[in-house]
PDB file of N, CA and C in Angstrom:
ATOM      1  N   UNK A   1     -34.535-167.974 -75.532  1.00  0.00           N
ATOM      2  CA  UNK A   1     -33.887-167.060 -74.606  1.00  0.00           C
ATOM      3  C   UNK A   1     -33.969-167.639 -73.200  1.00  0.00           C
ATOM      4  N   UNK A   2     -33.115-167.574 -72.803  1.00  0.00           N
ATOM      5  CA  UNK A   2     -32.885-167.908 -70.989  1.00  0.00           C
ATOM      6  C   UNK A   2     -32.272-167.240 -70.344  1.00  0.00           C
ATOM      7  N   UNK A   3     -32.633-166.359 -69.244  1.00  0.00           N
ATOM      8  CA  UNK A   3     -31.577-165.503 -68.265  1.00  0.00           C
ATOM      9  C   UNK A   3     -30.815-166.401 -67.353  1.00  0.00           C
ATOM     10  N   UNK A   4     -29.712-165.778 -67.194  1.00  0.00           N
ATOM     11  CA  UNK A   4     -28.367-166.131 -66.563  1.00  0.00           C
ATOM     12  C   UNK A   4     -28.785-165.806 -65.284  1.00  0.00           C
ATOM     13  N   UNK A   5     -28.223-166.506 -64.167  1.00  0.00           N
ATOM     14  CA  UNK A   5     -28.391-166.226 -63.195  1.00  0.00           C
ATOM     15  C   UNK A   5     -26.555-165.646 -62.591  1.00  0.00           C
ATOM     16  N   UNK A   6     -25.831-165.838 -63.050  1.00  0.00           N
ATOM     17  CA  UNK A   6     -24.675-165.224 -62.706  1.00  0.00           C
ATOM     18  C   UNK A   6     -24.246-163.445 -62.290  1.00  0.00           C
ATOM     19  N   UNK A   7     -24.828-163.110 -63.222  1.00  0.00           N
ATOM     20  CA  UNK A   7     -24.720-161.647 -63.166  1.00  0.00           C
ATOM     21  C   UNK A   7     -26.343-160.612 -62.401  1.00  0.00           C
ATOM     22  N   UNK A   8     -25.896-159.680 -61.558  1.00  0.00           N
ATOM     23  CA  UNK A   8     -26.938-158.824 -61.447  1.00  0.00           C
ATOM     24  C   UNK A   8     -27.764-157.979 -62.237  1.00  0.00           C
ATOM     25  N   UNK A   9     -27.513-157.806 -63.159  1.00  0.00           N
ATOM     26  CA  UNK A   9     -28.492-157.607 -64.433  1.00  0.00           C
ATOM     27  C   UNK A   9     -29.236-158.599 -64.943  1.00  0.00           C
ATOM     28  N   UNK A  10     -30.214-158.778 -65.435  1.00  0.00           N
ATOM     29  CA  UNK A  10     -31.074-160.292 -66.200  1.00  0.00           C
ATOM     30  C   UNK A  10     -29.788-160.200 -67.325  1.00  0.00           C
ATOM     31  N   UNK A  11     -29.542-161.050 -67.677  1.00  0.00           N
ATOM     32  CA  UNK A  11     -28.788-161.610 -68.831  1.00  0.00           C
ATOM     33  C   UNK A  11     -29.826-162.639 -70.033  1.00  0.00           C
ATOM     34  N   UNK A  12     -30.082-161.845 -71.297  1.00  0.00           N
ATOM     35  CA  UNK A  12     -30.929-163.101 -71.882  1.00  0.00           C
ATOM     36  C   UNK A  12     -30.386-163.481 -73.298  1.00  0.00           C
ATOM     37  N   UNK A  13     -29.950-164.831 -72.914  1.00  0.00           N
ATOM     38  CA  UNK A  13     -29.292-165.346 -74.467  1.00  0.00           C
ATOM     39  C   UNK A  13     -30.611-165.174 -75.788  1.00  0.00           C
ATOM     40  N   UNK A  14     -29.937-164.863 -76.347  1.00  0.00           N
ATOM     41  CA  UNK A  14     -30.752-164.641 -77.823  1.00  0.00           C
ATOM     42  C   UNK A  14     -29.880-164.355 -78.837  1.00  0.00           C
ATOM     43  N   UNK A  15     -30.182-165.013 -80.266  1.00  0.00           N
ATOM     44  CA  UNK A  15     -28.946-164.718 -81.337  1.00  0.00           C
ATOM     45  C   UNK A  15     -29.841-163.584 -82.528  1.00  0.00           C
ATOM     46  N   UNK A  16     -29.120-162.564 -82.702  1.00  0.00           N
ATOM     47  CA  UNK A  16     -29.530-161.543 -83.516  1.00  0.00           C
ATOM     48  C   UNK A  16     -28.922-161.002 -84.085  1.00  0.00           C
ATOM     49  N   UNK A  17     -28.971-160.737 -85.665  1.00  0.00           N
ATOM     50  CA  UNK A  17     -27.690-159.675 -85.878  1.00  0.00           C
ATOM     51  C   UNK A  17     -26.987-158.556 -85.301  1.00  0.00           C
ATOM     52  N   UNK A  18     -25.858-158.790 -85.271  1.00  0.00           N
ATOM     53  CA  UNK A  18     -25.325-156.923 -84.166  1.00  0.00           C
ATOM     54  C   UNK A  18     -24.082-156.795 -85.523  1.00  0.00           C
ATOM     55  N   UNK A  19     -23.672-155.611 -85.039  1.00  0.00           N
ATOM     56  CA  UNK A  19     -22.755-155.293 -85.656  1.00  0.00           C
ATOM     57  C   UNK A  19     -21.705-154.110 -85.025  1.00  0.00           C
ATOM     58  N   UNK A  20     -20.476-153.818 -85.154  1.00  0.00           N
ATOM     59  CA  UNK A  20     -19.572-153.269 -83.973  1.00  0.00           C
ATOM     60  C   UNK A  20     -18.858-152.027 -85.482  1.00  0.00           C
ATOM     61  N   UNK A  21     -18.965-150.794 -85.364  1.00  0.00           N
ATOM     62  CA  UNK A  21     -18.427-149.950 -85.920  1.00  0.00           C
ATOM     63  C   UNK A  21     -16.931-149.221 -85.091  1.00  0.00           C
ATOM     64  N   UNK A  22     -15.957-149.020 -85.795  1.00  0.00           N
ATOM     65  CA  UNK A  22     -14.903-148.477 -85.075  1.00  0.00           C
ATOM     66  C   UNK A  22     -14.816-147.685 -86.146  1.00  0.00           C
ATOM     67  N   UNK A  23     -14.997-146.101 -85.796  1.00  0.00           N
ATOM     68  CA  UNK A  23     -15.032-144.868 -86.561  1.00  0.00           C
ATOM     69  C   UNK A  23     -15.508-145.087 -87.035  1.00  0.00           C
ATOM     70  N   UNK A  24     -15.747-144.345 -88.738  1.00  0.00           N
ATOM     71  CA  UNK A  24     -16.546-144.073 -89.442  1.00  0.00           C
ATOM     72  C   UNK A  24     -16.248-145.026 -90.927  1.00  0.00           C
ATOM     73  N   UNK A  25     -15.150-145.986 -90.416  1.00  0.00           N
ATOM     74  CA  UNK A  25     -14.416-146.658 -92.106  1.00  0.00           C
ATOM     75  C   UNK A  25     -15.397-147.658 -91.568  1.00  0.00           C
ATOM     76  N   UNK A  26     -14.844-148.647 -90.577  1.00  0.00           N
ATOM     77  CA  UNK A  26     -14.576-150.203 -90.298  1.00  0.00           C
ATOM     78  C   UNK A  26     -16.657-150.704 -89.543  1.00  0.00           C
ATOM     79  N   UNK A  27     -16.657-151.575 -90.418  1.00  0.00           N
ATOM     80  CA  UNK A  27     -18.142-151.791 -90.098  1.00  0.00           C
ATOM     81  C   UNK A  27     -17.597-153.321 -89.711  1.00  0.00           C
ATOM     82  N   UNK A  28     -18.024-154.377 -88.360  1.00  0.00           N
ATOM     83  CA  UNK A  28     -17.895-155.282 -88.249  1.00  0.00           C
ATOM     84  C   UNK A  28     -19.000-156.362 -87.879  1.00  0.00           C
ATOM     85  N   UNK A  29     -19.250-157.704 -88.793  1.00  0.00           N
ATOM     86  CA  UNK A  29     -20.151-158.299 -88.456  1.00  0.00           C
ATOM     87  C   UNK A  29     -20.537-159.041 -87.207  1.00  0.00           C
ATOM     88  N   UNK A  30     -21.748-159.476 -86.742  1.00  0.00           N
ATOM     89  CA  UNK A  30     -21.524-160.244 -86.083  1.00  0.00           C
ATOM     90  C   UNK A  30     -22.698-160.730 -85.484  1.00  0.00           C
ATOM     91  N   UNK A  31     -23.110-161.699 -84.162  1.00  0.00           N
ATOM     92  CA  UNK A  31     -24.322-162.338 -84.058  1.00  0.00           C
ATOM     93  C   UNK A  31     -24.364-162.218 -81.985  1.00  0.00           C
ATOM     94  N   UNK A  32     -25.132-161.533 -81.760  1.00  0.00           N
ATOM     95  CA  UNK A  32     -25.755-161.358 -80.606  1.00  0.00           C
ATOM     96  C   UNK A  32     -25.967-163.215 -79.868  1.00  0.00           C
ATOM     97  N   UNK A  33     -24.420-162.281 -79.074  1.00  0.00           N
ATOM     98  CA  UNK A  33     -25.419-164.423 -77.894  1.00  0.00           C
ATOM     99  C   UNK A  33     -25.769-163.885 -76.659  1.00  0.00           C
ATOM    100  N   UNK A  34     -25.451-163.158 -76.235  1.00  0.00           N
ATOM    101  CA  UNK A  34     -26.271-162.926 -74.835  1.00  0.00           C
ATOM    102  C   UNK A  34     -26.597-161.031 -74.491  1.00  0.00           C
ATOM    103  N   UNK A  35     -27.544-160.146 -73.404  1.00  0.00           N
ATOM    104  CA  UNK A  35     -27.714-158.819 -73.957  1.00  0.00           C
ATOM    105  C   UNK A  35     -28.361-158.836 -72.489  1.00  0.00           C
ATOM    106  N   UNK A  36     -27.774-157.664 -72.035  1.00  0.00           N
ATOM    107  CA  UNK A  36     -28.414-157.312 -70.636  1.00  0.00           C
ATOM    108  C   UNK A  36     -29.069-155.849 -70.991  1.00  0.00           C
ATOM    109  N   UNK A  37     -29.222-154.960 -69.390  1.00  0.00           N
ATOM    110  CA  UNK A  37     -29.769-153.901 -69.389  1.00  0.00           C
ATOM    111  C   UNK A  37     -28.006-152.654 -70.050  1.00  0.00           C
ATOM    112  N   UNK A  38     -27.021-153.195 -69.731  1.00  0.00           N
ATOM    113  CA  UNK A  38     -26.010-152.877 -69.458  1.00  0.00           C
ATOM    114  C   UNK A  38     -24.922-153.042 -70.454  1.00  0.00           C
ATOM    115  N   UNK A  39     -24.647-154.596 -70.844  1.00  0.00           N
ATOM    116  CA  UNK A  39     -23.835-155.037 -71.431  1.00  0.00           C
ATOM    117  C   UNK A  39     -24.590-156.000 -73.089  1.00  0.00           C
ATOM    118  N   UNK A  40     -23.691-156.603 -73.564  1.00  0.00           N
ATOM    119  CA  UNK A  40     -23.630-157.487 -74.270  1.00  0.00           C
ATOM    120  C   UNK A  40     -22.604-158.230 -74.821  1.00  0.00           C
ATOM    121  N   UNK A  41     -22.611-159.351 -75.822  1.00  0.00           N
ATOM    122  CA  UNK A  41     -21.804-160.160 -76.003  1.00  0.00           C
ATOM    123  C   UNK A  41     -21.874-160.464 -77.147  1.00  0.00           C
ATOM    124  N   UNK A  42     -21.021-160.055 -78.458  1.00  0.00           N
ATOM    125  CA  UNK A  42     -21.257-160.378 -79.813  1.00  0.00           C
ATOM    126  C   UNK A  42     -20.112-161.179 -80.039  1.00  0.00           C
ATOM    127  N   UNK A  43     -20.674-162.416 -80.800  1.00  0.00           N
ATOM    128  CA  UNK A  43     -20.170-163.523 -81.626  1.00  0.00           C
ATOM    129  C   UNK A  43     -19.436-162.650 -82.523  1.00  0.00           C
ATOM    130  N   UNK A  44     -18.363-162.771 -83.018  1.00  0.00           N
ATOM    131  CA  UNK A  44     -17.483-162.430 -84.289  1.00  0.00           C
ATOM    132  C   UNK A  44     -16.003-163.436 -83.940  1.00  0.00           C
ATOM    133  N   UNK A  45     -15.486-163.699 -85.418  1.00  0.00           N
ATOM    134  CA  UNK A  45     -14.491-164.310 -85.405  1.00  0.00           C
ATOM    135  C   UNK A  45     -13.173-163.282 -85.338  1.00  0.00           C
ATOM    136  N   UNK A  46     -13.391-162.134 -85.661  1.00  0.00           N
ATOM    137  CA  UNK A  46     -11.592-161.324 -85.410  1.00  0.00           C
ATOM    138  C   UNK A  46     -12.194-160.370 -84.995  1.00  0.00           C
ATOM    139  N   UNK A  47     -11.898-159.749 -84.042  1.00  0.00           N
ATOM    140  CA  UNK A  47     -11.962-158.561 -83.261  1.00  0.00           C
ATOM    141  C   UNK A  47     -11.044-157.268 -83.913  1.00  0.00           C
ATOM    142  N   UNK A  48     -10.494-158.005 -85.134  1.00  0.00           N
ATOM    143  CA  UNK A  48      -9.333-156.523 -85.651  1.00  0.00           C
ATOM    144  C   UNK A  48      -8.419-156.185 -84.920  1.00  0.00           C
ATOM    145  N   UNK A  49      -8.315-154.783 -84.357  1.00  0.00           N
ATOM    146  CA  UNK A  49      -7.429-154.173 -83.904  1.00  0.00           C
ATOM    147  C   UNK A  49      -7.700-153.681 -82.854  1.00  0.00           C
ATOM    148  N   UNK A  50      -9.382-154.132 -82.080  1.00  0.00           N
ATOM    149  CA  UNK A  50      -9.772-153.501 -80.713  1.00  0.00           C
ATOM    150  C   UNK A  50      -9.208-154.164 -79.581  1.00  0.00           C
ATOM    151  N   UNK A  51      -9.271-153.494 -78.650  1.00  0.00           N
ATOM    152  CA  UNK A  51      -8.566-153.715 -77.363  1.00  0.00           C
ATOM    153  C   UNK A  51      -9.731-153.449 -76.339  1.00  0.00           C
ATOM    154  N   UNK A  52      -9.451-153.999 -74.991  1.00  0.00           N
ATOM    155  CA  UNK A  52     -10.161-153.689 -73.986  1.00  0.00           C
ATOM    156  C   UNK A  52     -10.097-152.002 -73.935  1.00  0.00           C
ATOM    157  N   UNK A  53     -11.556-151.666 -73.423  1.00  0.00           N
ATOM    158  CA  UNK A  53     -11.696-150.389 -72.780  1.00  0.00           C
ATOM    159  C   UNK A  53     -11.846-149.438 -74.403  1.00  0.00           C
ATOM    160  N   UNK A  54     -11.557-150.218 -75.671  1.00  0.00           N
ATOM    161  CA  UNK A  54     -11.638-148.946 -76.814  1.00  0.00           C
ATOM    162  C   UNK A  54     -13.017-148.787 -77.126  1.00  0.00           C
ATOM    163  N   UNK A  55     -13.480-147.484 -77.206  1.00  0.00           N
ATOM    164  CA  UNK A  55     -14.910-147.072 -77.839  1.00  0.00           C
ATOM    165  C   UNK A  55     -15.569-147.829 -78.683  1.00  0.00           C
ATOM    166  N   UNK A  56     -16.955-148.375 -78.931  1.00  0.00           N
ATOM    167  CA  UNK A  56     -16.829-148.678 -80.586  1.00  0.00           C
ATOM    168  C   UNK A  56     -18.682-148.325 -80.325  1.00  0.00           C
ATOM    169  N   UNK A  57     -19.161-148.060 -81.745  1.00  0.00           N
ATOM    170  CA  UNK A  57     -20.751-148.015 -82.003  1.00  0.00           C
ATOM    171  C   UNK A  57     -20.827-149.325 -81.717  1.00  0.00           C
ATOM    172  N   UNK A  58     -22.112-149.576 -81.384  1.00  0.00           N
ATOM    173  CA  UNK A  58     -23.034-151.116 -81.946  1.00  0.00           C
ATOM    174  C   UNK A  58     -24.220-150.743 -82.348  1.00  0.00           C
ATOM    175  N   UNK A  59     -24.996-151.834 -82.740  1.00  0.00           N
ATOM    176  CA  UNK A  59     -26.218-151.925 -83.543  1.00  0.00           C
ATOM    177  C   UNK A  59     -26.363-153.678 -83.745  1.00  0.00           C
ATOM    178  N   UNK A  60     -28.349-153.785 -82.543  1.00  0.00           N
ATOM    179  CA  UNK A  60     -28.002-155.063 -82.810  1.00  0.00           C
ATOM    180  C   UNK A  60     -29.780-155.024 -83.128  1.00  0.00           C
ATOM    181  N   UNK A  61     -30.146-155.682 -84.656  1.00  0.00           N
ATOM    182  CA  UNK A  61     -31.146-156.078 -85.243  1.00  0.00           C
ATOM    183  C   UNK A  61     -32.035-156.422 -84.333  1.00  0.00           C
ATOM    184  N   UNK A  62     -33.169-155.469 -83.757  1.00  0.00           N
ATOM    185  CA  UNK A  62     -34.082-156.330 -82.665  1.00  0.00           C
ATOM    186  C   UNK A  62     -34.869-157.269 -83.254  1.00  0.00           C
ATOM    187  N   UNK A  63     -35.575-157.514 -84.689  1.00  0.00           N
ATOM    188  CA  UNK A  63     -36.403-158.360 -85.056  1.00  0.00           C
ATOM    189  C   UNK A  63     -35.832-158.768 -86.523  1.00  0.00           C
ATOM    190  N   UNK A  64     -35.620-160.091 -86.365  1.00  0.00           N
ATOM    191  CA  UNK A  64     -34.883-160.359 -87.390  1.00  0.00           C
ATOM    192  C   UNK A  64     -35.241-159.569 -89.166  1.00  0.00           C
ATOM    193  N   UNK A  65     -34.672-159.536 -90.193  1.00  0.00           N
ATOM    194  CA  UNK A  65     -35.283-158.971 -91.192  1.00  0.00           C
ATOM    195  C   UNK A  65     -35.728-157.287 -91.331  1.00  0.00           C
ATOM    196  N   UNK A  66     -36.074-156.911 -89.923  1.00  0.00           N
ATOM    197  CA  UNK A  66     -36.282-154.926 -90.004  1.00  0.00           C
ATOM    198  C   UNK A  66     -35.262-154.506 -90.108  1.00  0.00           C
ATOM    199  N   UNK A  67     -34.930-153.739 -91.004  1.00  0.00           N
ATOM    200  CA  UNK A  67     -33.507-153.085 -91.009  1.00  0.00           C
ATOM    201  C   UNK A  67     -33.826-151.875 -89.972  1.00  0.00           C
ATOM    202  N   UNK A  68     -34.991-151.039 -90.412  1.00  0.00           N
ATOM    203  CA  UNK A  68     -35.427-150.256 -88.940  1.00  0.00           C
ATOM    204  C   UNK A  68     -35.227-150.695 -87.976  1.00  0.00           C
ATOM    205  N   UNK A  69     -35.607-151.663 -87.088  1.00  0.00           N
ATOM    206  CA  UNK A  69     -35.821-151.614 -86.160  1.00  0.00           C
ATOM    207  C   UNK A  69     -34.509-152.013 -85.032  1.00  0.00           C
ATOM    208  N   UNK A  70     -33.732-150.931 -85.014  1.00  0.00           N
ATOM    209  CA  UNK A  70     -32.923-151.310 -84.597  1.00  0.00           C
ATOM    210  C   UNK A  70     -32.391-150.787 -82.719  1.00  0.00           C
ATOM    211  N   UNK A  71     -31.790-151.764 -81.957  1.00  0.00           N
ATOM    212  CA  UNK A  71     -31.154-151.307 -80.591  1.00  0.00           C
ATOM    213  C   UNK A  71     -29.607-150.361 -80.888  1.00  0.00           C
ATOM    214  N   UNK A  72     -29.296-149.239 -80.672  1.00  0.00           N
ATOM    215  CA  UNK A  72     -27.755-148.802 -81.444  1.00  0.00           C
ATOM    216  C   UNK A  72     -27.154-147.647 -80.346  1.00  0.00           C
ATOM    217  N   UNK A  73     -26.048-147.585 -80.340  1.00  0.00           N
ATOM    218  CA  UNK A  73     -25.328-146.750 -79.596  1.00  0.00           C
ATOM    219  C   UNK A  73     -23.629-146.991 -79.334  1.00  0.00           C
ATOM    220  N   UNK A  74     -23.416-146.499 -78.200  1.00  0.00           N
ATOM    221  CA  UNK A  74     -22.011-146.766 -78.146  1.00  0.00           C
ATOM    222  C   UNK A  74     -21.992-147.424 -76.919  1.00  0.00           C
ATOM    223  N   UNK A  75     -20.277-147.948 -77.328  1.00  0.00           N
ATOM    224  CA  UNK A  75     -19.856-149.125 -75.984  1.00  0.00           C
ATOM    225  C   UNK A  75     -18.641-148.757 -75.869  1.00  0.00           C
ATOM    226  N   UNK A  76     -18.246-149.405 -74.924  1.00  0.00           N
ATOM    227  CA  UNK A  76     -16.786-149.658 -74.301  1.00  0.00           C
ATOM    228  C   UNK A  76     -16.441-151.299 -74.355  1.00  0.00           C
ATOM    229  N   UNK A  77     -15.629-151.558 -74.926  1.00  0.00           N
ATOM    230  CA  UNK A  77     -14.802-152.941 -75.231  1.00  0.00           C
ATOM    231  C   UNK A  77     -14.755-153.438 -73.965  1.00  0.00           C
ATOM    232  N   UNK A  78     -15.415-154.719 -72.865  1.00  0.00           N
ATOM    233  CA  UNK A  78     -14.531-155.041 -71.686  1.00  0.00           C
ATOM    234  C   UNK A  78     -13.532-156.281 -71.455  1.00  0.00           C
ATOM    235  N   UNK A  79     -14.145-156.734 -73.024  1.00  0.00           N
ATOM    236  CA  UNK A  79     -13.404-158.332 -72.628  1.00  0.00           C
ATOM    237  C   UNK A  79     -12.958-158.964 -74.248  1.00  0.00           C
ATOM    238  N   UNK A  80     -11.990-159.736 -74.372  1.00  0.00           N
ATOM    239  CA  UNK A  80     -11.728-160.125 -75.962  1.00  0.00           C
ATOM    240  C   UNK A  80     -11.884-161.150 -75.412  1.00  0.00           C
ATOM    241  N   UNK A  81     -12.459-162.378 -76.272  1.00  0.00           N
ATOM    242  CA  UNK A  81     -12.077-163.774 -76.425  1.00  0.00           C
ATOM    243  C   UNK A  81     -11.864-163.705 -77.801  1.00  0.00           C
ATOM    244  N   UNK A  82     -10.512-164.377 -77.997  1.00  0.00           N
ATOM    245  CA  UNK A  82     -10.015-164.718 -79.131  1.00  0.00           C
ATOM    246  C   UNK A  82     -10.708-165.562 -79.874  1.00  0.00           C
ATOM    247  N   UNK A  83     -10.641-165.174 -81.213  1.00  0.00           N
ATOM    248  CA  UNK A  83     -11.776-166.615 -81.759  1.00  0.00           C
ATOM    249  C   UNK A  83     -13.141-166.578 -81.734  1.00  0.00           C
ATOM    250  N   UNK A  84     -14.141-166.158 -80.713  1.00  0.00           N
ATOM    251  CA  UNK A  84     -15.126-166.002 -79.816  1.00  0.00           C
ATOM    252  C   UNK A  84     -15.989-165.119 -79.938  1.00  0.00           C
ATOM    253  N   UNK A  85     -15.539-163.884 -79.865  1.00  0.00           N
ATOM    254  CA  UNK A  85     -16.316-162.606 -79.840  1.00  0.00           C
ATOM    255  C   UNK A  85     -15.509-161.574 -78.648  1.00  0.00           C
ATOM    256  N   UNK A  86     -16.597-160.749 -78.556  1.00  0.00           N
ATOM    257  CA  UNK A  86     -16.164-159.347 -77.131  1.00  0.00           C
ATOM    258  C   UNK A  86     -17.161-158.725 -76.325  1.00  0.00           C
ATOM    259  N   UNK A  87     -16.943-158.945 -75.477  1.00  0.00           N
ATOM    260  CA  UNK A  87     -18.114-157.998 -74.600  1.00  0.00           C
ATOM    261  C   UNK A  87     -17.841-156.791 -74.616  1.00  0.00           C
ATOM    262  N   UNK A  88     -19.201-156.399 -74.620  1.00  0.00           N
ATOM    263  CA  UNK A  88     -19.055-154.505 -74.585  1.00  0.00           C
ATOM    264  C   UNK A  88     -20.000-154.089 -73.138  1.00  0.00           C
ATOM    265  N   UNK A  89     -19.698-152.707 -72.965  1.00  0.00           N
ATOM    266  CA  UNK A  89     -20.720-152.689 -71.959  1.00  0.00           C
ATOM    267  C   UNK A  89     -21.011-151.385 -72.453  1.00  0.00           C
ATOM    268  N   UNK A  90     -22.629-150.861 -72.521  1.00  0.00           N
ATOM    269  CA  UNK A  90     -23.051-149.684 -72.887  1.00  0.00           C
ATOM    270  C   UNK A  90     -22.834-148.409 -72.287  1.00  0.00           C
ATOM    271  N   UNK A  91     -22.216-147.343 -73.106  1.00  0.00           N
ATOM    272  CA  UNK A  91     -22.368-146.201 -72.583  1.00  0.00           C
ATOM    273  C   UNK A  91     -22.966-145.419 -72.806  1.00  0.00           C
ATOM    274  N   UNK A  92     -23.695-145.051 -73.791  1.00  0.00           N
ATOM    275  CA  UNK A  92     -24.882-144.121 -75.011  1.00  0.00           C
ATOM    276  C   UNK A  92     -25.643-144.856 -75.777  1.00  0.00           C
ATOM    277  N   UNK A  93     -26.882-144.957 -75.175  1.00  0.00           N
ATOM    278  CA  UNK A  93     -27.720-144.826 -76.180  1.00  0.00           C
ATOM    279  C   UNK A  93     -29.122-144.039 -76.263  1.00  0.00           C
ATOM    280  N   UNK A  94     -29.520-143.923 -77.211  1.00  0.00           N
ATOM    281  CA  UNK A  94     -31.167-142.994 -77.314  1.00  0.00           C
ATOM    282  C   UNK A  94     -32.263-143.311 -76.693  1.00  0.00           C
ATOM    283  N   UNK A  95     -33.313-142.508 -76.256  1.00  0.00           N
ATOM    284  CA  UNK A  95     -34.649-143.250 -75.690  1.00  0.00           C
ATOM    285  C   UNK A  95     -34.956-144.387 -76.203  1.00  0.00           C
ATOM    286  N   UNK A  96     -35.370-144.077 -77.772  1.00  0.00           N
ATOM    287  CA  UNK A  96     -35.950-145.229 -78.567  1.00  0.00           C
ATOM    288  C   UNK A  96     -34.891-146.344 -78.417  1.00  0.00           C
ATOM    289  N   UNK A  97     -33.750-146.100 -78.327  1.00  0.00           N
ATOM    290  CA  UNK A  97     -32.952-147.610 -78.493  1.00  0.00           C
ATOM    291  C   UNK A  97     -33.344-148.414 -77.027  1.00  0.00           C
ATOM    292  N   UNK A  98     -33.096-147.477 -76.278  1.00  0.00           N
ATOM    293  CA  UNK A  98     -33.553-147.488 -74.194  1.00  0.00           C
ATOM    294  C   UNK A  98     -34.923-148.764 -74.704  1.00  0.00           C
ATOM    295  N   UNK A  99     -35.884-148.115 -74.815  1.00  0.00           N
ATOM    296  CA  UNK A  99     -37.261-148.346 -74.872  1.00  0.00           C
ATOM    297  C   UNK A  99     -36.863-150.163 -75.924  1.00  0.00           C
ATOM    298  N   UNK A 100     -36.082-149.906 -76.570  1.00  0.00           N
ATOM    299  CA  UNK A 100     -36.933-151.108 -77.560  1.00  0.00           C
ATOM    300  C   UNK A 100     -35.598-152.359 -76.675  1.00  0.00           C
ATOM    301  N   UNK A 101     -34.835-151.758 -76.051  1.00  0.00           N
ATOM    302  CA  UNK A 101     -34.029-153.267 -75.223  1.00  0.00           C
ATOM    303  C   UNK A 101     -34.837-153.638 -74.021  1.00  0.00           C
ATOM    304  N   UNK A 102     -35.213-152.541 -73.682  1.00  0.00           N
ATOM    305  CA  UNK A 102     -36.298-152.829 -72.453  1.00  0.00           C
ATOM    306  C   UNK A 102     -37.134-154.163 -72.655  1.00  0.00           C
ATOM    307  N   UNK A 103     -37.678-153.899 -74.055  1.00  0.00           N
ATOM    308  CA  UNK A 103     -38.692-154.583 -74.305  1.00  0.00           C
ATOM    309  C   UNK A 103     -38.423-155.645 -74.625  1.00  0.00           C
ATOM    310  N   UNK A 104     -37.254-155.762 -75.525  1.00  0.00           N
ATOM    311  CA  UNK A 104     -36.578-157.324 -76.116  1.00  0.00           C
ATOM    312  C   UNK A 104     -36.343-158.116 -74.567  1.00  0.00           C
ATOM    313  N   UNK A 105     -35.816-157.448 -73.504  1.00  0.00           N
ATOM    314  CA  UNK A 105     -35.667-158.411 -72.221  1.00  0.00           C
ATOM    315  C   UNK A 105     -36.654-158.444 -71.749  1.00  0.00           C
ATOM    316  N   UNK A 106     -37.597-158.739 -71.416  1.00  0.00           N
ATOM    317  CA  UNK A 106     -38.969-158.994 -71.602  1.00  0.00           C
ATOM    318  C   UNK A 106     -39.749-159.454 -72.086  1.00  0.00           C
ATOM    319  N   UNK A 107     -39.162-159.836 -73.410  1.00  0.00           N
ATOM    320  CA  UNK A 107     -39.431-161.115 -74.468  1.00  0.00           C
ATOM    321  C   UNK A 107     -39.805-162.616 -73.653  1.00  0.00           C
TER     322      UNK A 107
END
């Protein structure tokens, strides 16, 4: 892990499972490359049918192998790279999810 110095949030690369839900059908895979207080950035190869600014759950594996132990809530879509992945930036999540990203940036 290394923080970014670009952005005003710590930014810390780390690869972890995440995964991006749109409603209650579409479950999408994918791999955590970078995770602020705020935002994040999941690796996936097709983004589907999301667009900037659309809602979606996430859920990103804080320790590899716990299926418990997970960071989860909702986002807002801010950025597509084709090919690449999407940034989201957080809008909801729970204490416990609060508490356990706290701690992963701090890692």
């Amino acid at each position: 892990m290394r923080p970014s110095e670009q952005r005003q949030e710590s930014r810390v690369e780390i690869d972890l499972p995440a995964q991006i839900s749109v409603g209650s059908q579409l479950v999408l895979q994918g791999r955590l490359k970078d995770i602020s207080l705020k935002s994040a950035f999941i690796i996936m190869k097709s983004s589907v049918y999301l667009k900037v600014n659309d809602e979606v759950g996430f859920a990103v594996q804080r320790v590899a192998g716990d299926k418990d132990n997970f960071i989860q809530g909702m986002a807002c879509v801010s950025r597509i790279a084709v090919g690449d992945g999407m940034a989201v930036y957080f809008t909801r999540m729970d204490e416990r999810s609060t508490g356990r990203l706290k701690a992963l940036l701090k890692q």
